[in-house]
Protein backbone atom coordinates (compact mmCIF):
# COMPACT_ATOMS: atom_id res chain seq x y z
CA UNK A 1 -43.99 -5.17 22.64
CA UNK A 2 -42.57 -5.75 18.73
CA UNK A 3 -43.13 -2.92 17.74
CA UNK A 4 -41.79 -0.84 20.26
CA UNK A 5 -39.00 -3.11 21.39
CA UNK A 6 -39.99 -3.84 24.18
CA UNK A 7 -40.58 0.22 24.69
CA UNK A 8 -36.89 0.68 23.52
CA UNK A 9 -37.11 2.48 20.73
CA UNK A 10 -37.68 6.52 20.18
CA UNK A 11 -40.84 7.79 20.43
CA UNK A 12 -42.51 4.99 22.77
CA UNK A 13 -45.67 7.60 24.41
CA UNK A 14 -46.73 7.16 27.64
CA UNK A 15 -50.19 5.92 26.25
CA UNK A 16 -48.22 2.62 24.79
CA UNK A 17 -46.96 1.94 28.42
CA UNK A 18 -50.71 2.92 29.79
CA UNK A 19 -52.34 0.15 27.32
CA UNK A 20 -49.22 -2.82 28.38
CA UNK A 21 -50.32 -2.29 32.13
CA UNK A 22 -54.16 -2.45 31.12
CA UNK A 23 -53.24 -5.71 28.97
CA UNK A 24 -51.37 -7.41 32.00
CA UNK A 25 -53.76 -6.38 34.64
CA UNK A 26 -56.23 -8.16 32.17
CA UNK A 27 -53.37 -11.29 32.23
CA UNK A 28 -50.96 -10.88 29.44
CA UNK A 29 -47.47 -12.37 30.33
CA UNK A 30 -44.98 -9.95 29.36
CA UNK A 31 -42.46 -12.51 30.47
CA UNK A 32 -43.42 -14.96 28.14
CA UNK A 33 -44.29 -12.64 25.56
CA UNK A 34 -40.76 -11.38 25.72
CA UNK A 35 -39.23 -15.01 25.66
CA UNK A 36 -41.46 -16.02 22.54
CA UNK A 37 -41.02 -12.87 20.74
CA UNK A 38 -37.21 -11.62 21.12
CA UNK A 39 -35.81 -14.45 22.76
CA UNK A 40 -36.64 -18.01 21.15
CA UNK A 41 -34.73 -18.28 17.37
CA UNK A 42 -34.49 -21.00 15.23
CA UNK A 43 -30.80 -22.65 14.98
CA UNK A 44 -30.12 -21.61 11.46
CA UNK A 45 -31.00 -17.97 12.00
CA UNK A 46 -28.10 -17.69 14.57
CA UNK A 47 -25.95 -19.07 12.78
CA UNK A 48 -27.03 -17.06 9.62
CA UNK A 49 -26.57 -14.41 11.88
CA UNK A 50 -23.09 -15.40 12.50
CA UNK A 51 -22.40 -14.74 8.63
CA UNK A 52 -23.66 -11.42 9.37
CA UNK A 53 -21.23 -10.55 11.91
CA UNK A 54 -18.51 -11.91 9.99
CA UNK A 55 -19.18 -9.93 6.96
CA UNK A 56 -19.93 -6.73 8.72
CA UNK A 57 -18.14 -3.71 7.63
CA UNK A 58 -17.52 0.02 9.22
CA UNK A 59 -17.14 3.04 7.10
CA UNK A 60 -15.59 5.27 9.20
CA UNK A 61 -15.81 8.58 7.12
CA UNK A 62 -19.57 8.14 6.80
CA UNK A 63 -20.34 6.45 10.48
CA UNK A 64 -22.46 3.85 9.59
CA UNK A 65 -21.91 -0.30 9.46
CA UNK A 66 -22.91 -2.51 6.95
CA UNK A 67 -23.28 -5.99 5.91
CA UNK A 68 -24.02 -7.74 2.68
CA UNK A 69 -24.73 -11.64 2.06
CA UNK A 70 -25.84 -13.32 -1.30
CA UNK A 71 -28.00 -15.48 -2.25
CA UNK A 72 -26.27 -18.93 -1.92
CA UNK A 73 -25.11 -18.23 1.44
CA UNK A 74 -28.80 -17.00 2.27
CA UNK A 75 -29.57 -20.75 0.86
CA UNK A 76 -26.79 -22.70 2.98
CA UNK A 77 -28.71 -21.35 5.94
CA UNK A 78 -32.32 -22.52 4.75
CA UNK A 79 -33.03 -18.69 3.91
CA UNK A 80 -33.99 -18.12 7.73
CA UNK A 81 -37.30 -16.37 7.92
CA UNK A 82 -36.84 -12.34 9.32
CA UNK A 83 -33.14 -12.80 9.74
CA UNK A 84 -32.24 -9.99 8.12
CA UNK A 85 -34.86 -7.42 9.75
CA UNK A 86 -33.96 -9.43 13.00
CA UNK A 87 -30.38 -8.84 12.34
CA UNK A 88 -30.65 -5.32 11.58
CA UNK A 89 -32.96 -4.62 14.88
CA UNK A 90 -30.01 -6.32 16.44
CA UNK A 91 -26.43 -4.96 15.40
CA UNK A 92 -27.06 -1.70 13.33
CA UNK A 93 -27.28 0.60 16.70
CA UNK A 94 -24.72 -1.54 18.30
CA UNK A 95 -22.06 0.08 17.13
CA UNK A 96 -20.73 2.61 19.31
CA UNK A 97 -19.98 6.02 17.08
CA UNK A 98 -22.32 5.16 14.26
CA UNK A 99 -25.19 7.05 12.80
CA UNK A 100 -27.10 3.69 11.38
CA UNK A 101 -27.02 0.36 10.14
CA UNK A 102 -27.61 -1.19 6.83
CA UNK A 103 -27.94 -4.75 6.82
CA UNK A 104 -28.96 -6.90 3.00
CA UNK A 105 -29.62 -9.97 2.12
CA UNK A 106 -29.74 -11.26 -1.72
CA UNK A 107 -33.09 -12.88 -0.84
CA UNK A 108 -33.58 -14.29 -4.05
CA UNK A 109 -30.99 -14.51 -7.33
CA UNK A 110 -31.13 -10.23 -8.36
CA UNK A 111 -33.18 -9.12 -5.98
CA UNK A 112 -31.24 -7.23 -2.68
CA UNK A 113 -33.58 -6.74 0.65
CA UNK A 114 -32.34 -3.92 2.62
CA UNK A 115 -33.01 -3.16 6.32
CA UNK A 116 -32.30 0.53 7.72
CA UNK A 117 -31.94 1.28 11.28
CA UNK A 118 -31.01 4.62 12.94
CA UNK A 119 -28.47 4.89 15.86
CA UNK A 120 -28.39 8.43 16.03
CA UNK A 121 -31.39 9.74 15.34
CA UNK A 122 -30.29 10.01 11.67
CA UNK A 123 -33.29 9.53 8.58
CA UNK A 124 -32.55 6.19 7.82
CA UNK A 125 -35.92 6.64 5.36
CA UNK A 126 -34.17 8.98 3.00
CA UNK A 127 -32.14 6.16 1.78
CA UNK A 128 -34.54 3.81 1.67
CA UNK A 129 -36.61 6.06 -0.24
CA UNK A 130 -33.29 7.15 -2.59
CA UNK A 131 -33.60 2.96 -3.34
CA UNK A 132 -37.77 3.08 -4.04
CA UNK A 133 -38.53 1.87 -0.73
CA UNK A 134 -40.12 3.64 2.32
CA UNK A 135 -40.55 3.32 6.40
CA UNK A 136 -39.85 5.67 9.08
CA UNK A 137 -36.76 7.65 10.63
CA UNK A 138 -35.49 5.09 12.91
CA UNK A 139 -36.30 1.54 10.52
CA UNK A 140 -36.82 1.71 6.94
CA UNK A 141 -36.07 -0.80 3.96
CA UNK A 142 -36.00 -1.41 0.62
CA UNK A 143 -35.85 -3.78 -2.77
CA UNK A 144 -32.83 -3.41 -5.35
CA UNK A 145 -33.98 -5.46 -8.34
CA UNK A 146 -32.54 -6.92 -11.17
CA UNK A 147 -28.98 -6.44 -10.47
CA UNK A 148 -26.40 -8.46 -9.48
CA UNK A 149 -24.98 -8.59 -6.08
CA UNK A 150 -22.11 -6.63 -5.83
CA UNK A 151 -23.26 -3.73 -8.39
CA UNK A 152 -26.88 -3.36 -5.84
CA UNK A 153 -24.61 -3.10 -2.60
CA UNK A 154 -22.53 -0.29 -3.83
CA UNK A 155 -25.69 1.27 -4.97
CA UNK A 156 -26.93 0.62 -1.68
CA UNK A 157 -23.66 2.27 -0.17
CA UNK A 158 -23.61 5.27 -2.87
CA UNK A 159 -27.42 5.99 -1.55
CA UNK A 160 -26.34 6.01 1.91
CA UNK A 161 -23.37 8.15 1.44
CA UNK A 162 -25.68 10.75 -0.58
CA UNK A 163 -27.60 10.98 2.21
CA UNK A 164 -25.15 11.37 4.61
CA UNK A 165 -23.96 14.42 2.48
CA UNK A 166 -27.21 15.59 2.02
CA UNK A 167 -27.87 15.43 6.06
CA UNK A 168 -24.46 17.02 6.68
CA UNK A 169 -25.30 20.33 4.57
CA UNK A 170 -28.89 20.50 6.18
C-alpha cells in the first residue's frame, strides 16, 4: 500500500491490485494498514508540517511549488523522522496548475535533502539527477552538500528551472 499510495499513484498494474486481494483474502487489514501507515503522525511532524505550508512558494512561470526549511527550524521540531518525504507525498501534486513539487529540508548544518514529486507527469528525476541524486519520474530526491542554505536552494531552483527548459524544447 506505501508504495503505491494506496494504488494512487501512476503506473499501479493490475497485478499489484491482484496480490492486495490475495493478501486480504489471506487476512491483511487494509483498514488498519491504511490508519497505521498514512494516517497515524507524530505531533511534531504536523506541526513541522505546518512550517512547510507556511514557507511554501509558487513559481508561476515555471509551474511548480516549493518549500525550503533550515536546519534550526528542522531542530525546533525534534527533526521529525520522514517529514519531508511525507510532506512532499502530501502537498507537491496538490497544487492545482503545477507540474511538480520540490520540498527540502536542511537536515543537518550544509547538507540540503530534497524530495521531487511529479503532478503532471513531468521527470521529476532529471533534476534530481542534475543535483547527483536519482529515483523515478513521479518521486525522486537528492543531497546538496556542503553549502549553505540559501546558496543550495537556489541551486535547487536553478536545476529545476533547467529542466523545465530542457522539457519545454523536447
Amino acid at each position: 500500500l506505501a508504495d503505491t499510495g494506496v494504488f494512487e499513484y501512476q503506473g499501479v498494474p493490475s497485478k499489484t491490485l491482484g496480490i492486495a486481494q490475495k493478501l486480504m483474502e489471506a487476512g491483511a487489514d487494509k483498514d488498519e494498514i491504511i490508519l497505521n501507515v498514512f494516517h497515524s503522525y507524530p505531533f511534531n511532524k504536523i506541526k513541522f508540517w505546518g512550517e512547510i505550508i507556511r514557507c511554501i512558494e509558487y513559481d508561476e512561470k515555471y509551474k511548480f511549488v516549493w518549500s525550503a526549511v533550515p536546519y534550526d527550524v528542522f531542530m525546533k521540531f525534534e527533526q521529525p523522522l520522514g517529514a519531508r518525504e511525507s510532506a512532499a507525498g502530501t502537498f507537491a501534486t496538490a497544487v492545482d496548475g503545477t507540474k511538480f513539487g520540490i520540498f527540502m529540508v536542511e537536515e543537518d548544518p550544509g547538507i540540503l535533502s530534497v524530495s521531487l514529486r511529479s503532478r503532471d507527469n513531468f521527470d521529476v528525476s532529471r533534476i534530481a539527477e542534475k543535483l547527483g541524486g536519482g529515483g523515478h519520474r513521479a518521486a525522486a530526491g537528492a543531497k546538496v552538500y556542503d553549502m549553505n542554505f540559501e546558496k543550495a536552494v537556489k541551486e535547487v531552483l536553478l536545476a529545476a528551472k533547467e529542466v523545465v527548459n530542457e522539457t519545454n524544447k523536447d
